[in-house]
C-alpha atoms as a PDB file:
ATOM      1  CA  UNK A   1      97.445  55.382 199.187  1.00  0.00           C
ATOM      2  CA  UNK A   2      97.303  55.603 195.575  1.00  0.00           C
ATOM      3  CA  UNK A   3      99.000  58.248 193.574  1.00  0.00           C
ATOM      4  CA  UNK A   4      96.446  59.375 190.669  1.00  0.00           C
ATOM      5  CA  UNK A   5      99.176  61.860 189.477  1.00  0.00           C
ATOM      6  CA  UNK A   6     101.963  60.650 186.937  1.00  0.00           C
ATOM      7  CA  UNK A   7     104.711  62.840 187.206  1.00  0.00           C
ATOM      8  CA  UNK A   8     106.382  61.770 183.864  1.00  0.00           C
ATOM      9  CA  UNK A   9     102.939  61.976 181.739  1.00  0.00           C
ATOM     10  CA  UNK A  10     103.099  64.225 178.660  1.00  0.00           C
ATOM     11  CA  UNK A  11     100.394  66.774 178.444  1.00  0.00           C
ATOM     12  CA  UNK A  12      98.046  65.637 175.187  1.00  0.00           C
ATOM     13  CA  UNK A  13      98.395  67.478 171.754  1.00  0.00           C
ATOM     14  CA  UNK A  14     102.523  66.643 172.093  1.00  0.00           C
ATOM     15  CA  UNK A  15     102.031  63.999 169.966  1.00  0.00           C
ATOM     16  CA  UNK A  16     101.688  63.693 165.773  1.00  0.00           C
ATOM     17  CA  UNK A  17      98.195  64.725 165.011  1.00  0.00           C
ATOM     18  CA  UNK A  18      96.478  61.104 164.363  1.00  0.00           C
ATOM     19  CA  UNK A  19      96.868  59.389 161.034  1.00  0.00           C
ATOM     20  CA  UNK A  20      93.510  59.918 158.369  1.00  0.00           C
ATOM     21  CA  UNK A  21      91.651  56.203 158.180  1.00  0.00           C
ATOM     22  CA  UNK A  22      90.930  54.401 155.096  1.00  0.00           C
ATOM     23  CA  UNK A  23      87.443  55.142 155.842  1.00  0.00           C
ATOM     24  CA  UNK A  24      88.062  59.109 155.816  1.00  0.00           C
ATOM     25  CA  UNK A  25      90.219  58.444 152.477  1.00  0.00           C
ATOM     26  CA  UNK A  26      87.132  56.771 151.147  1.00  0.00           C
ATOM     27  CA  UNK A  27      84.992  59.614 152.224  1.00  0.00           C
ATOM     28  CA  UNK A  28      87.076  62.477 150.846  1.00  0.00           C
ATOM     29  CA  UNK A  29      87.552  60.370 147.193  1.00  0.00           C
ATOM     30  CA  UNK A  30      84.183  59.751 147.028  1.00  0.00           C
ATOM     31  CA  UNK A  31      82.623  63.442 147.832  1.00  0.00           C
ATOM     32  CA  UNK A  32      85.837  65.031 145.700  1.00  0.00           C
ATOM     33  CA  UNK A  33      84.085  63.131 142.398  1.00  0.00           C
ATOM     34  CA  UNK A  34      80.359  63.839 143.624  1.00  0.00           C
ATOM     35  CA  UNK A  35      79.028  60.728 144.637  1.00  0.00           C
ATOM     36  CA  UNK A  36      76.572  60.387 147.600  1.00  0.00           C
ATOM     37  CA  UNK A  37      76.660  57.158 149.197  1.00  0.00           C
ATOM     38  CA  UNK A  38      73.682  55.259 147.601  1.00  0.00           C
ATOM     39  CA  UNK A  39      74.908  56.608 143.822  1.00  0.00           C
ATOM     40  CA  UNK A  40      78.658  55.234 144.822  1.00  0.00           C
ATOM     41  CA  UNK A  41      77.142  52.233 146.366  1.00  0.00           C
ATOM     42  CA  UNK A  42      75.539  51.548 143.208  1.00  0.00           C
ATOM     43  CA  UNK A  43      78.410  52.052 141.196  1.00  0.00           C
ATOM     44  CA  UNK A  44      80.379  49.522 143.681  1.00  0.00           C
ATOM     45  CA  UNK A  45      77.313  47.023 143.456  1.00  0.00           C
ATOM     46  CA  UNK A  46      77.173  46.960 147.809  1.00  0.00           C
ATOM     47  CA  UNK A  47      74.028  48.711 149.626  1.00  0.00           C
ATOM     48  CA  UNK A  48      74.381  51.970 150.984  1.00  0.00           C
ATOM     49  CA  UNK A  49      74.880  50.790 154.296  1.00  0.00           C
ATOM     50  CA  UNK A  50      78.190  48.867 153.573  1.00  0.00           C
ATOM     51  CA  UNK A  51      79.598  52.457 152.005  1.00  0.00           C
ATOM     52  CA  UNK A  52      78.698  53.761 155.589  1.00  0.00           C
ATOM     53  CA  UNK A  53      80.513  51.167 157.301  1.00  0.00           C
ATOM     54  CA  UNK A  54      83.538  51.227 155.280  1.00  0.00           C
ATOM     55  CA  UNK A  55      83.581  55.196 156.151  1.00  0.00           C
ATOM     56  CA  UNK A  56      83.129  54.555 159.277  1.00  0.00           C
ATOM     57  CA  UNK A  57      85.492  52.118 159.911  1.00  0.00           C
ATOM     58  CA  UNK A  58      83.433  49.693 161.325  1.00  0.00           C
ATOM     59  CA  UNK A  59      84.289  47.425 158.583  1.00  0.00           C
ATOM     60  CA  UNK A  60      87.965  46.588 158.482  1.00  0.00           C
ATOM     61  CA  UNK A  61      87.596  43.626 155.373  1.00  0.00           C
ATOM     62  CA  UNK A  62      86.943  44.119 151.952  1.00  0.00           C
ATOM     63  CA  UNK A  63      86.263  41.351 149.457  1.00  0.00           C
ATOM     64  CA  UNK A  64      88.941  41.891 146.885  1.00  0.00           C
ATOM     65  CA  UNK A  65      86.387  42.010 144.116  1.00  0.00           C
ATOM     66  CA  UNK A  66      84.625  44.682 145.550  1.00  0.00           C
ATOM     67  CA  UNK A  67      87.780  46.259 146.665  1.00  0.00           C
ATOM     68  CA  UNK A  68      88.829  46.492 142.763  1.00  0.00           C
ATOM     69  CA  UNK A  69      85.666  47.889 142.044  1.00  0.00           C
ATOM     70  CA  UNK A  70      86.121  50.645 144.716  1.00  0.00           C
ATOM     71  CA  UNK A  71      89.873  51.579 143.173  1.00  0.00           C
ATOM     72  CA  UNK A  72      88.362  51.505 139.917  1.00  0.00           C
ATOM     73  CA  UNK A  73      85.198  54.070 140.436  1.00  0.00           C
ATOM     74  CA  UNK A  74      87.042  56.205 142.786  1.00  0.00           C
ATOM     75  CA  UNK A  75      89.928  56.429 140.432  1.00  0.00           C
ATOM     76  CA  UNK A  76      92.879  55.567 143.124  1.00  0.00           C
ATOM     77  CA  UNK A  77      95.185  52.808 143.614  1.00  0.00           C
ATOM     78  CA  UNK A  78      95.624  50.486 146.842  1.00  0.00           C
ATOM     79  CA  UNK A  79      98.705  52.155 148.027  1.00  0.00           C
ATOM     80  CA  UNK A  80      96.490  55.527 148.466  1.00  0.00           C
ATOM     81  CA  UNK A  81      93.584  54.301 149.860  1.00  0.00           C
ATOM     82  CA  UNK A  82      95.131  52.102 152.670  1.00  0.00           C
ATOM     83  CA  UNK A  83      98.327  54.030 153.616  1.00  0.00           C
ATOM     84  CA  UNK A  84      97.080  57.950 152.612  1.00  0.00           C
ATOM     85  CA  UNK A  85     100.230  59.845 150.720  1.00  0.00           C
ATOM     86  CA  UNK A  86     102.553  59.521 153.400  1.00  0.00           C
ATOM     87  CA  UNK A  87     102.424  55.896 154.230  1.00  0.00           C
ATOM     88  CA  UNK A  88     102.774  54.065 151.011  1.00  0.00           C
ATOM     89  CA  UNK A  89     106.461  52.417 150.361  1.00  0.00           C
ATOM     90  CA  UNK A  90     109.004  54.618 149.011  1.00  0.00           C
ATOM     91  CA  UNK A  91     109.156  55.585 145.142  1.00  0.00           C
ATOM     92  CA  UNK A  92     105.487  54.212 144.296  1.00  0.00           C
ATOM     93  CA  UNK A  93     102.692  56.946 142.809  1.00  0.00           C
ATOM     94  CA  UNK A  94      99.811  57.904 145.104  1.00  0.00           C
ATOM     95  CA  UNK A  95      96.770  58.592 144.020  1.00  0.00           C
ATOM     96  CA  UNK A  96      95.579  59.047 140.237  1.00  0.00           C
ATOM     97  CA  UNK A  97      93.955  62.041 138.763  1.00  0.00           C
ATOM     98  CA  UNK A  98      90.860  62.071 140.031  1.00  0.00           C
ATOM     99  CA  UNK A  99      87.588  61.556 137.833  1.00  0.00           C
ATOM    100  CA  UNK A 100      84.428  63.467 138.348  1.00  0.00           C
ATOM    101  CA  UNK A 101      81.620  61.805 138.500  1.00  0.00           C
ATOM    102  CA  UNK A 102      79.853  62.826 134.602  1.00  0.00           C
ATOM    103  CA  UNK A 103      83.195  61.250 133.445  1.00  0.00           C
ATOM    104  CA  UNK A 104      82.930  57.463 134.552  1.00  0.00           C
END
């Protein structure tokens, strides 16, 4: 009969705690400089409901335009946003200072 029992499996929580997603990046930036989603979606020039989708992660593409727009308000560069502080290729900066939303 079939054995349901894998004697070599490794009990969960072993593993690296799982990597942060853009989309929580995007979250964290954009509470940290006090935007809700329909003021940053404004700012971006998307609806409110794109904003949700990018945190989410529901929506994996970006036009670059809007993209740029998102580094720019948000105050971060690419290599942060996609690849978090740990990911980004060797000897680059991570994030900017951040800017607070009375600032921009």
């Amino acid at each position: 009969m079939l054995n349901r029992v894998v004697k070599d499996a490794v009990p969960r929580g072993h593993y690296a705690d799982p990597m942060e997603t853009m989309g929580e990046r995007l979250r964290r930036l954009r509470v940290a400089r006090g935007y809700t989603q329909p003021e940053f979606a404004k700012l971006v020039g998307v609806t409110k409901s794109a904003v949700s989708q990018w945190e989410d992660d529901s929506t994996k593409n970006l036009k670059l335009t809007t993209l740029a727009r998102v580094l720019d308000v948000l105050g971060t560069d690419l290599q942060y946003l996609v690849w978090g502080e740990s990911r980004g290729p060797v000897g680059t900066g991570n994030a900017r200072s951040p800017r607070r939303a009375s600032e921009s």
